[in-house]
C-alpha atoms as a PDB file:
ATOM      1  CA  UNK A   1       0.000   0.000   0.000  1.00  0.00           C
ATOM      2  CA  UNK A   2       1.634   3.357  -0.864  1.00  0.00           C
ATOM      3  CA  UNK A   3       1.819   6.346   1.275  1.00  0.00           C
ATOM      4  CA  UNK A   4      -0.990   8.110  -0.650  1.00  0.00           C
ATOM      5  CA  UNK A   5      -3.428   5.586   0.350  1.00  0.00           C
ATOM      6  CA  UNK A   6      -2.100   5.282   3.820  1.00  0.00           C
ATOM      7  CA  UNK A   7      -3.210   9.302   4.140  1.00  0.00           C
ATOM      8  CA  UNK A   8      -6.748   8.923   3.102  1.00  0.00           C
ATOM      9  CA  UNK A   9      -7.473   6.721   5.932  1.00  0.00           C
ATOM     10  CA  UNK A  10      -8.485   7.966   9.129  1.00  0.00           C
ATOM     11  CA  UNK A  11      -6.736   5.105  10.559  1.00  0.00           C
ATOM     12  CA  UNK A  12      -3.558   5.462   9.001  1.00  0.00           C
ATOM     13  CA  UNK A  13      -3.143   9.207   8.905  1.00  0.00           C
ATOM     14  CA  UNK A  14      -3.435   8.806  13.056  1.00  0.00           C
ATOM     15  CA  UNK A  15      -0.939   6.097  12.876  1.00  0.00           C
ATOM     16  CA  UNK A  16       1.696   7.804  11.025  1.00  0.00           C
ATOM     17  CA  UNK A  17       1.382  11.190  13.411  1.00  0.00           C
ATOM     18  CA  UNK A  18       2.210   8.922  16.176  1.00  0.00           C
ATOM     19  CA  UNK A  19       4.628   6.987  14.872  1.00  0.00           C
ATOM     20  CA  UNK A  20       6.207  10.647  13.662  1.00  0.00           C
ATOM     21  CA  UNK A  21       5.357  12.238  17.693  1.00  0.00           C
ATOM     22  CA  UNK A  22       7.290   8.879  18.714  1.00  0.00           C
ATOM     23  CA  UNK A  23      10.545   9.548  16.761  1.00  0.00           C
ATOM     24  CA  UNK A  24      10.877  13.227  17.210  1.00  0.00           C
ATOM     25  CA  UNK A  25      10.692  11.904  21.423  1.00  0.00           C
ATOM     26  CA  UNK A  26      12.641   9.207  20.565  1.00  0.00           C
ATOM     27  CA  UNK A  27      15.452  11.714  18.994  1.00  0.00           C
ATOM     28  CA  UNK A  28      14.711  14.425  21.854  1.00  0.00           C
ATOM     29  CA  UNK A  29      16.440  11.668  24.086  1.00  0.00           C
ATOM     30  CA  UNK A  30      18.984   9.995  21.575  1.00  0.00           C
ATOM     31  CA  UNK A  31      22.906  10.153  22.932  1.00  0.00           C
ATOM     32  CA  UNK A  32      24.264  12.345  20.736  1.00  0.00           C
ATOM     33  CA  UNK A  33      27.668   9.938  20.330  1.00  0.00           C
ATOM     34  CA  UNK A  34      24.766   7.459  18.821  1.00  0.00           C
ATOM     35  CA  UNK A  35      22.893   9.554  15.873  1.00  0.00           C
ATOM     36  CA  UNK A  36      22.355   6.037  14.147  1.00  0.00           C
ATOM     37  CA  UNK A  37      20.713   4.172  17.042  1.00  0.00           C
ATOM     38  CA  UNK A  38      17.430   3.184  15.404  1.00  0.00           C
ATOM     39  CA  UNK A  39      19.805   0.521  12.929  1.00  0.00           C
ATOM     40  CA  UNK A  40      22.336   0.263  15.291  1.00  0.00           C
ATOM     41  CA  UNK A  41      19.498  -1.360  17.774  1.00  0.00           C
ATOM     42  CA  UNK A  42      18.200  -3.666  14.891  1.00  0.00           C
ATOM     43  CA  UNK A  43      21.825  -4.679  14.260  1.00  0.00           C
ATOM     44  CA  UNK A  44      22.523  -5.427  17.954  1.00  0.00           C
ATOM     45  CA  UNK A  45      18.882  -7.632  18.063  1.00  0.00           C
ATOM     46  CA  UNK A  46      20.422  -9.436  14.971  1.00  0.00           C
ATOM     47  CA  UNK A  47      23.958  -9.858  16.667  1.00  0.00           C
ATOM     48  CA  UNK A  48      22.169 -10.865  19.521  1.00  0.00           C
ATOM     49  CA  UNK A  49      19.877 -13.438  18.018  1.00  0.00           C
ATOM     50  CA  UNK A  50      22.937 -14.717  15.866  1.00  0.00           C
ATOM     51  CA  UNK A  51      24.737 -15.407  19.155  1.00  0.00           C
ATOM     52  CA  UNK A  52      22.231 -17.421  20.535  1.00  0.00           C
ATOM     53  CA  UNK A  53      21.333 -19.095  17.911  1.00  0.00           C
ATOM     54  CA  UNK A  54      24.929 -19.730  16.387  1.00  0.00           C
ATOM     55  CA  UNK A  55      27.730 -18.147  18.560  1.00  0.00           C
ATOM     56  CA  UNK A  56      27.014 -19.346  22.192  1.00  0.00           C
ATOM     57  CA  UNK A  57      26.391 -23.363  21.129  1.00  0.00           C
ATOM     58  CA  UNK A  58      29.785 -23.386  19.292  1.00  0.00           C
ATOM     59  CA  UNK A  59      32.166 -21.698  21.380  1.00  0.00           C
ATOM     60  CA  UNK A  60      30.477 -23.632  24.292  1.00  0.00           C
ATOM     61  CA  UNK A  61      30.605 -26.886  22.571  1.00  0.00           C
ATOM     62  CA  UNK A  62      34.776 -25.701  21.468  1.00  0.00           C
ATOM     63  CA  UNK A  63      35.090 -24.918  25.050  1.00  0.00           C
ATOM     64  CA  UNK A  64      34.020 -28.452  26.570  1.00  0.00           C
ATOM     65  CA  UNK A  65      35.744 -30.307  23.572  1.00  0.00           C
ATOM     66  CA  UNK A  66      39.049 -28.644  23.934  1.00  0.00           C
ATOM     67  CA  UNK A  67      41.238 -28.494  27.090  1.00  0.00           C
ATOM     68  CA  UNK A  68      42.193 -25.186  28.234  1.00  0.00           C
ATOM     69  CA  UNK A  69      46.066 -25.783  27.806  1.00  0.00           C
ATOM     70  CA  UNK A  70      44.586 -26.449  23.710  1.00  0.00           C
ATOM     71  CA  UNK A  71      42.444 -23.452  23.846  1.00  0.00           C
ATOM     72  CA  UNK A  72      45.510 -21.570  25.483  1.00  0.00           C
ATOM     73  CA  UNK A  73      48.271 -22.272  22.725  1.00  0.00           C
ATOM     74  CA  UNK A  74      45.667 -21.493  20.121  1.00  0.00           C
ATOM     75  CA  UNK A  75      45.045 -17.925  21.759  1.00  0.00           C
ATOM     76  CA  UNK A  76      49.061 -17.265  22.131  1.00  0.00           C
ATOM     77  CA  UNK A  77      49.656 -17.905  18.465  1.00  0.00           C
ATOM     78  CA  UNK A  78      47.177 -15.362  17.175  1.00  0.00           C
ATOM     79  CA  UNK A  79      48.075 -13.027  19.502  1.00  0.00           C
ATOM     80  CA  UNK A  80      51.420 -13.791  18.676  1.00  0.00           C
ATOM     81  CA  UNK A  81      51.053 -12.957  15.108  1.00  0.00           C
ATOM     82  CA  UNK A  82      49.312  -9.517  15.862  1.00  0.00           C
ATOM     83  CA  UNK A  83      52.395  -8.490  18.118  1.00  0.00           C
ATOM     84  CA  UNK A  84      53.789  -6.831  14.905  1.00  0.00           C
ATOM     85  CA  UNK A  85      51.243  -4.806  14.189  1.00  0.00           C
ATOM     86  CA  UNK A  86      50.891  -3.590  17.380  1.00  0.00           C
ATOM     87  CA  UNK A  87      54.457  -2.985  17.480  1.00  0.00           C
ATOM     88  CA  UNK A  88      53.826  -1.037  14.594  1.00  0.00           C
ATOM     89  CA  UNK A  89      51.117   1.589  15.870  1.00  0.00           C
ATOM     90  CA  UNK A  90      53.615   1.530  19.241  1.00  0.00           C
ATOM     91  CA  UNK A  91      55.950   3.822  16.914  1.00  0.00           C
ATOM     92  CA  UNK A  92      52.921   5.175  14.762  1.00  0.00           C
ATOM     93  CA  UNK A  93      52.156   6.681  18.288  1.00  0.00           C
ATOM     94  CA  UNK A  94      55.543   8.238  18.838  1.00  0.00           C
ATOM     95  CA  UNK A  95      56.230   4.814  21.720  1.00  0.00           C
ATOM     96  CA  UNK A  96      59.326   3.806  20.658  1.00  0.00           C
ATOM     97  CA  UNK A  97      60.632   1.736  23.312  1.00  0.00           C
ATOM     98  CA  UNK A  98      56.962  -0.050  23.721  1.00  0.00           C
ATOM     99  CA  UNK A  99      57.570  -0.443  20.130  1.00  0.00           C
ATOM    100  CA  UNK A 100      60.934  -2.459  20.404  1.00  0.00           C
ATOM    101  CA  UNK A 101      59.494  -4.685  22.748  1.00  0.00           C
ATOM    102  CA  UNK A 102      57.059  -5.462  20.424  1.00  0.00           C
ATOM    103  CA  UNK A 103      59.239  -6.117  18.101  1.00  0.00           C
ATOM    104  CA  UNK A 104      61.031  -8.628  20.914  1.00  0.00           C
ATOM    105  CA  UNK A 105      57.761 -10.383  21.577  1.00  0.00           C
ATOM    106  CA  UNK A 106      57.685 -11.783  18.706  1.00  0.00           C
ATOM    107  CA  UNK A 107      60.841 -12.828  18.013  1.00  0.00           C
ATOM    108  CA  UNK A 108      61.315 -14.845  21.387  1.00  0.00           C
ATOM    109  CA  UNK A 109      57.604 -15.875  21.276  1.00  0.00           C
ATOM    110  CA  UNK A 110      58.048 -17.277  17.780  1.00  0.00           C
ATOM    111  CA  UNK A 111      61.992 -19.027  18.525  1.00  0.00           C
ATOM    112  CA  UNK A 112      61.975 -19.934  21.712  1.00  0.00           C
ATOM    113  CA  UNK A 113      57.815 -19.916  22.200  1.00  0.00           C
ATOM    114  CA  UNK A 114      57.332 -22.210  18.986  1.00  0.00           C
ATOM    115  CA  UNK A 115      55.718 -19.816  16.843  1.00  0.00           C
ATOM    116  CA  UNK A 116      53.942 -18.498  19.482  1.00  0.00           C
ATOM    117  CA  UNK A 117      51.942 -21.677  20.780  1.00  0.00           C
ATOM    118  CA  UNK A 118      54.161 -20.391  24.081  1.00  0.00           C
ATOM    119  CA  UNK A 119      54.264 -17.188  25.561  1.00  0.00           C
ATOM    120  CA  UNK A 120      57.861 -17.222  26.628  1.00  0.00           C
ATOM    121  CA  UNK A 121      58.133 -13.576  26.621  1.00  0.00           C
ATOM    122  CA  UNK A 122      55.857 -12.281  29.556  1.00  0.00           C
ATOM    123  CA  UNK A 123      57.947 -14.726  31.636  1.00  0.00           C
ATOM    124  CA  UNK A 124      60.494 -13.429  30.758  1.00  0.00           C
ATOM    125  CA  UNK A 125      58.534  -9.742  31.866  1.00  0.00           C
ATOM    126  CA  UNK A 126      58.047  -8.282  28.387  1.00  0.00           C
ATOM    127  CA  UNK A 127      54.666  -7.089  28.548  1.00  0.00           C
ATOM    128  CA  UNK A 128      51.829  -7.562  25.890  1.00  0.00           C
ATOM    129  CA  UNK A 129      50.698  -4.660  24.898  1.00  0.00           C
ATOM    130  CA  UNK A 130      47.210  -3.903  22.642  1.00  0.00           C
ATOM    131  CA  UNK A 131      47.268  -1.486  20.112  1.00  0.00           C
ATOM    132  CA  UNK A 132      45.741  -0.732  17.074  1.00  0.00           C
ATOM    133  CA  UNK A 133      45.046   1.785  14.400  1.00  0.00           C
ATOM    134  CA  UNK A 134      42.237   2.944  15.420  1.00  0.00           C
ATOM    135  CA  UNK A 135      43.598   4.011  18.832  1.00  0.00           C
ATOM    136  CA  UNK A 136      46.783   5.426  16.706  1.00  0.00           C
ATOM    137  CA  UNK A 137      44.206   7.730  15.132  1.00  0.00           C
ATOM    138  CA  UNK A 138      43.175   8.615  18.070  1.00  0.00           C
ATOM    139  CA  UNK A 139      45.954   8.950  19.377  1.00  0.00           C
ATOM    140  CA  UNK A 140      46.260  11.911  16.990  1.00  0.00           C
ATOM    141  CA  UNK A 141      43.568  13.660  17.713  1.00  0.00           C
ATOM    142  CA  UNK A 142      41.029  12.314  14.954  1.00  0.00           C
ATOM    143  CA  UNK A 143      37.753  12.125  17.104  1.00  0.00           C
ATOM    144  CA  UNK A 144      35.272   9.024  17.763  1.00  0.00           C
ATOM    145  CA  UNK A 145      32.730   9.702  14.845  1.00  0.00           C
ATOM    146  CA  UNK A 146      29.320   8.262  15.625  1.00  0.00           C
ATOM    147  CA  UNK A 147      28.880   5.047  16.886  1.00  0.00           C
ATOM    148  CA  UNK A 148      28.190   2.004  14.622  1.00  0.00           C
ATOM    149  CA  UNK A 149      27.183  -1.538  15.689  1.00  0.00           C
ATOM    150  CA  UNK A 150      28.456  -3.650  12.956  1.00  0.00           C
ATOM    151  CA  UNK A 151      27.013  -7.288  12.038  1.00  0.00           C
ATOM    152  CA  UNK A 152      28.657 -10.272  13.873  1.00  0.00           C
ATOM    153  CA  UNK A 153      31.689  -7.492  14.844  1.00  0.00           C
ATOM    154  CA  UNK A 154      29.256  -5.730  17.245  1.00  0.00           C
ATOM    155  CA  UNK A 155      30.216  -2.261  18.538  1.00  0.00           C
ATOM    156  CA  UNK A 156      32.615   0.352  16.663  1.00  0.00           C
ATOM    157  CA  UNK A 157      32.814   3.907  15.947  1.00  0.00           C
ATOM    158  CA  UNK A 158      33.184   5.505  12.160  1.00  0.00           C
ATOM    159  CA  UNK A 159      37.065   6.165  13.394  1.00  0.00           C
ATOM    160  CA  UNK A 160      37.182   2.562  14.683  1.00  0.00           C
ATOM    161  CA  UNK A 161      35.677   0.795  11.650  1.00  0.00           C
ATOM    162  CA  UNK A 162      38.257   2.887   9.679  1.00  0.00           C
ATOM    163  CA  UNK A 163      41.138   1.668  11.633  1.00  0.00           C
ATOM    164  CA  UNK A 164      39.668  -1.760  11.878  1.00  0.00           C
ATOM    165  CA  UNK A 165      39.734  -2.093   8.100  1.00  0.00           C
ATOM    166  CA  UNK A 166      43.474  -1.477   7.540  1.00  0.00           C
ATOM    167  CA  UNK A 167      44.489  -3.388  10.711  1.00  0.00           C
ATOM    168  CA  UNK A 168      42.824  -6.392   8.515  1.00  0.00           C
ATOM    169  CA  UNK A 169      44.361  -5.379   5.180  1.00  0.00           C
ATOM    170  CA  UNK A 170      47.395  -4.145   6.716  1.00  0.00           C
ATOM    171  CA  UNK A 171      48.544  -5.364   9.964  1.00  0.00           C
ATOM    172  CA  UNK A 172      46.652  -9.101   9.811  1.00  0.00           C
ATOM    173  CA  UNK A 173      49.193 -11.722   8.775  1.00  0.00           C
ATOM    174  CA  UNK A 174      45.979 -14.188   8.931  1.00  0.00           C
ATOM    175  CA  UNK A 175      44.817 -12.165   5.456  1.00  0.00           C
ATOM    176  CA  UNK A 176      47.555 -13.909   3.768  1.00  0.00           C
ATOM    177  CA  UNK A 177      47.026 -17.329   5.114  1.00  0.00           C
ATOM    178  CA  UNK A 178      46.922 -18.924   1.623  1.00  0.00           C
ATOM    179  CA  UNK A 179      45.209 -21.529  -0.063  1.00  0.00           C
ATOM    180  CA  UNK A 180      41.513 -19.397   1.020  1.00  0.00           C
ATOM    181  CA  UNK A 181      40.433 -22.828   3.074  1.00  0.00           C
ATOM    182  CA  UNK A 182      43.343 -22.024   5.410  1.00  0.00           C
ATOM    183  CA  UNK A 183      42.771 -18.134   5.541  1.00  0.00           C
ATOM    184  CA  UNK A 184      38.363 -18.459   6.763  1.00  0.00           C
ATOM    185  CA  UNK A 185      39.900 -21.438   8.432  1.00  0.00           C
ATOM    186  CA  UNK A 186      41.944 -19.591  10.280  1.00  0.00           C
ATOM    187  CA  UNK A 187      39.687 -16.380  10.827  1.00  0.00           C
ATOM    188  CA  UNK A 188      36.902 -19.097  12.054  1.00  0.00           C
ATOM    189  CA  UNK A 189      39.220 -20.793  14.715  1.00  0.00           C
ATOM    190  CA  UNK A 190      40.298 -17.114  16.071  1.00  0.00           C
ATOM    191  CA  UNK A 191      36.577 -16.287  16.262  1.00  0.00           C
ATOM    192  CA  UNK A 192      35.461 -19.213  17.992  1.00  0.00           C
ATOM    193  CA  UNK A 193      38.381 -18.916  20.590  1.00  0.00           C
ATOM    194  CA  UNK A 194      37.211 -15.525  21.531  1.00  0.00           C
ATOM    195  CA  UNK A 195      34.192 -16.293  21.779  1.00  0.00           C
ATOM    196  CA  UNK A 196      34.333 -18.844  24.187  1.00  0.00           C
ATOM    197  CA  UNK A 197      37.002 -16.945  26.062  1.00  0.00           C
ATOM    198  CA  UNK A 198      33.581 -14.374  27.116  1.00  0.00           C
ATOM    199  CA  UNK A 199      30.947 -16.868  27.559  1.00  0.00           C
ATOM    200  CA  UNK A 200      31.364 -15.722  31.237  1.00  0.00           C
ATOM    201  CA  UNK A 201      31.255 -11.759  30.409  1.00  0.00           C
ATOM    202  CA  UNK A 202      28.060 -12.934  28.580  1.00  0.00           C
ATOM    203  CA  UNK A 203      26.376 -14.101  31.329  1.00  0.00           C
ATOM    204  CA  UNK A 204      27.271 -11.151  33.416  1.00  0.00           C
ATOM    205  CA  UNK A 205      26.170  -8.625  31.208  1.00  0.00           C
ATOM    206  CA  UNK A 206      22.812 -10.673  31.222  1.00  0.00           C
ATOM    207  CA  UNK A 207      22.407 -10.068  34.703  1.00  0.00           C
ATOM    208  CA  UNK A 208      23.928  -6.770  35.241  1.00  0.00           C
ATOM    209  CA  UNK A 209      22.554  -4.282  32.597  1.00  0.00           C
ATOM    210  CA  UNK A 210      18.287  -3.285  32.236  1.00  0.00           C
ATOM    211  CA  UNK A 211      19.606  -2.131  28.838  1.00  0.00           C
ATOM    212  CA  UNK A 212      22.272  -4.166  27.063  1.00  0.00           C
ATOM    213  CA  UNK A 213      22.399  -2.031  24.250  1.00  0.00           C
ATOM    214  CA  UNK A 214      23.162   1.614  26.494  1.00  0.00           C
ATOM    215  CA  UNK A 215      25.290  -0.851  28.361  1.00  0.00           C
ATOM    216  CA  UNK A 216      27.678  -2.445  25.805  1.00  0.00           C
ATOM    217  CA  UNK A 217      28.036   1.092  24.520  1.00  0.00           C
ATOM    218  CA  UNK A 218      29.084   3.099  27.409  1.00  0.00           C
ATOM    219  CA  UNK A 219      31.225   0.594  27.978  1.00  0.00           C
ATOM    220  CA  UNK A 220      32.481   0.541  24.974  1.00  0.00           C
ATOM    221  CA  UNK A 221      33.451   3.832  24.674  1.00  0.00           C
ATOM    222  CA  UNK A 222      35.017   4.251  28.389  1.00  0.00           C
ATOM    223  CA  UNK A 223      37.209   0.874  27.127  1.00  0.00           C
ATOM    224  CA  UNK A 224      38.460   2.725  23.589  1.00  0.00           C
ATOM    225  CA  UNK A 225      39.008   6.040  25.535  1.00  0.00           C
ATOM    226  CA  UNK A 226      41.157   4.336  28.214  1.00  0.00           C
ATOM    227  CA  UNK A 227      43.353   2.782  25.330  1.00  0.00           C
ATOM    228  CA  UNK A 228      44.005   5.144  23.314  1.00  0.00           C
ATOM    229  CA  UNK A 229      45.556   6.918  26.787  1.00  0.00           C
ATOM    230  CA  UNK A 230      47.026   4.432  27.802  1.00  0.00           C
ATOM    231  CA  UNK A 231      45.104   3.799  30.976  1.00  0.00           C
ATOM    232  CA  UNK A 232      45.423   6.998  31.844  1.00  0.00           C
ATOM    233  CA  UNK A 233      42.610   9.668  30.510  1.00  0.00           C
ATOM    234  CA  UNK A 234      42.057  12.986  31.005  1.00  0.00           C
ATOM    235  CA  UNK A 235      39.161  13.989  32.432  1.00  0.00           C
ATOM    236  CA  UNK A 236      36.087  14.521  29.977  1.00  0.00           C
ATOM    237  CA  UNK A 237      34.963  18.278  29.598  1.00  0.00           C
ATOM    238  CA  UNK A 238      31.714  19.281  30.726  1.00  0.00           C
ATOM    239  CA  UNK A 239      28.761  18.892  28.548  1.00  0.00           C
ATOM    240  CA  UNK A 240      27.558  22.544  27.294  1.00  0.00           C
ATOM    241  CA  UNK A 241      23.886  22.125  28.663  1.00  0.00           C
ATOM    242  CA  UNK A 242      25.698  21.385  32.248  1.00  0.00           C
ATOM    243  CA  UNK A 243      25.573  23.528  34.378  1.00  0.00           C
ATOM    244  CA  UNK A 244      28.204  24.314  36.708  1.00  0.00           C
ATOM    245  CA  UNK A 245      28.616  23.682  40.198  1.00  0.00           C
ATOM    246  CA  UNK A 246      27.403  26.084  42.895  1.00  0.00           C
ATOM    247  CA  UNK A 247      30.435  26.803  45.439  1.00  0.00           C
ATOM    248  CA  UNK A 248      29.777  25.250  48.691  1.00  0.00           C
ATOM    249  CA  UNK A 249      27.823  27.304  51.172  1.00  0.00           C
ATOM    250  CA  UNK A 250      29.192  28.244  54.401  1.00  0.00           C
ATOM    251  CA  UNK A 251      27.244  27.415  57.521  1.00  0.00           C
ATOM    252  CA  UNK A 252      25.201  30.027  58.473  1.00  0.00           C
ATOM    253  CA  UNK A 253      26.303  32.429  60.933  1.00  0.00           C
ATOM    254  CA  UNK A 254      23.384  33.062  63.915  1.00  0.00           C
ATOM    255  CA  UNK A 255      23.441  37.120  65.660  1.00  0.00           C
ATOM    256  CA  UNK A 256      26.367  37.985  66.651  1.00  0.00           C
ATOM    257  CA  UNK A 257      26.391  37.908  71.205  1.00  0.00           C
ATOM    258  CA  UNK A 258      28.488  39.446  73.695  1.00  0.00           C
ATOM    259  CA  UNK A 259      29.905  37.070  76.392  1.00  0.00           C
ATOM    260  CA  UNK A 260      28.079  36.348  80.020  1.00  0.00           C
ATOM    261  CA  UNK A 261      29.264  38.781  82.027  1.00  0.00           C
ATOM    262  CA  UNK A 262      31.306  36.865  84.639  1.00  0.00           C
ATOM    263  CA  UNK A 263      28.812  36.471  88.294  1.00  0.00           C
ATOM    264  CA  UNK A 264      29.334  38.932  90.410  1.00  0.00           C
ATOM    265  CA  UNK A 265      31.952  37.849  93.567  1.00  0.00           C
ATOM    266  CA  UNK A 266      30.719  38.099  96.880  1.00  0.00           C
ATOM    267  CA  UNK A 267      32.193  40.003  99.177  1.00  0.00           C
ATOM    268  CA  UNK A 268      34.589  37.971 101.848  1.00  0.00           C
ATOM    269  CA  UNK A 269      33.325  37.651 105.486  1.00  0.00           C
ATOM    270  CA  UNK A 270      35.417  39.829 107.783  1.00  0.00           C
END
């Protein structure tokens, strides 16, 4: 039925002025770090139902198949393989020294560690670090852009989805896994690892949040912002419609009194 014939009935004329009232309320409200969030919701119910349907039975099924020593090596070689990259966007950052070690990681991890199924080098107190380019843009000041929820990926920012594309054509040895089998092979197995390695967060978030979505997203931007700074942020300035704080009152003072005269001495008996 086309929108002409919608308007000539009573019926649907007063349908389409609420549904109109109810997204002009609905955008009175939105987060403005969120201008998308009518398809970013429908994407998250789809990620969501994909999960459940798809996600959750095989990483639990990979989790009580494979021993956690299995499941362990598997995790060290990937993240292994990214310690390149992330050495990479160490000096993209100007974090030279983080950069080397890196760099150091992987060399020990992938001689000594056996390609990485070991992770030799945090014993040996080289610490693993987690960069990427999106935090190395903004790093340099390029801002969050609104926030996307992408399919299967979940949640992202324009800036993020930027940097997460060249990490994966640039900085993602897996994209060159060759024959193609081996490469979505490959991609799969690191999927289904990490997955299984937050059926536990899943459950948590479950109980915890009235709102997943406003959840996952708050979260996800206090997690990006502490990265890009290291750990270390500086505080947020004030929203413009805030207002400021009122100074603290002092107690109120009551009237001024003199002091009690002192009682008068009585004279000493002769």
């Amino acid at each position: 039925m086309t929108l002409p014939h919608v308007l000539n009935r009573p019926l649907g004329m007063l349908c389409l002025v609420l549904a109109l009232a109810g997204g002009c309320a609905t955008t009175a409200d939105r987060d403005p770090r969120d201008p998308l969030e009518p398809m970013n919701r429908a994407i998250y119910r789809f990620n969501e139902v994909a999960d459940e349907w798809v996600g959750v039975p095989v990483a639990t099924a990979y989790r009580n198949v494979l021993h956690e020593q299995i499941r362990s090596r598997i995790r060290n070689f990937f993240a292994n393989l990214g310690d390149l990259w992330i050495g990479v966007n160490d000096v993209l950052q100007g974090k030279f020294f983080d950069g080397f070690e890196d760099g150091m990681r992987f060399v020990f991890n992938s001689t000594f560690g056996l390609f990485g199924l070991h992770d030799v080098a945090s014993d040996m107190g080289i610490e693993k670090r987690d960069e990427d380019f999106g935090q190395t843009l903004g790093r340099w000041g390029v801002g969050d852009g609104p926030y996307i929820v992408l399919p299967i990926l979940s949640s992202s920012t324009l800036r993020d989805t930027v940097g997460w594309g060249v990490d994966v054509f640039a900085g993602d040895p897996v994209t060159y896994f060759r024959p193609i089998a081996l490469r979505n092979s490959a991609y799969g197995l690191r999927l289904v690892n990490r997955r299984a390695d937050l059926l536990d967060a899943g459950k948590i978030l479950e109980q915890a949040a009235l709102d997943k979505y406003v959840f996952q997203r708050d979260a996800y931007f206090q997690r990006r912002r502490s990265q890009i700074y290291d750990g270390n942020p500086p505080r947020e300035p004030r929203s413009r419609d805030e207002e400021p704080e009122a100074p603290a009152k002092e107690p109120r003072k009551g009237p001024a009194t003199e002091p009690a005269a002192e009682p008068a001495k009585e004279p000493k008996a002769q």
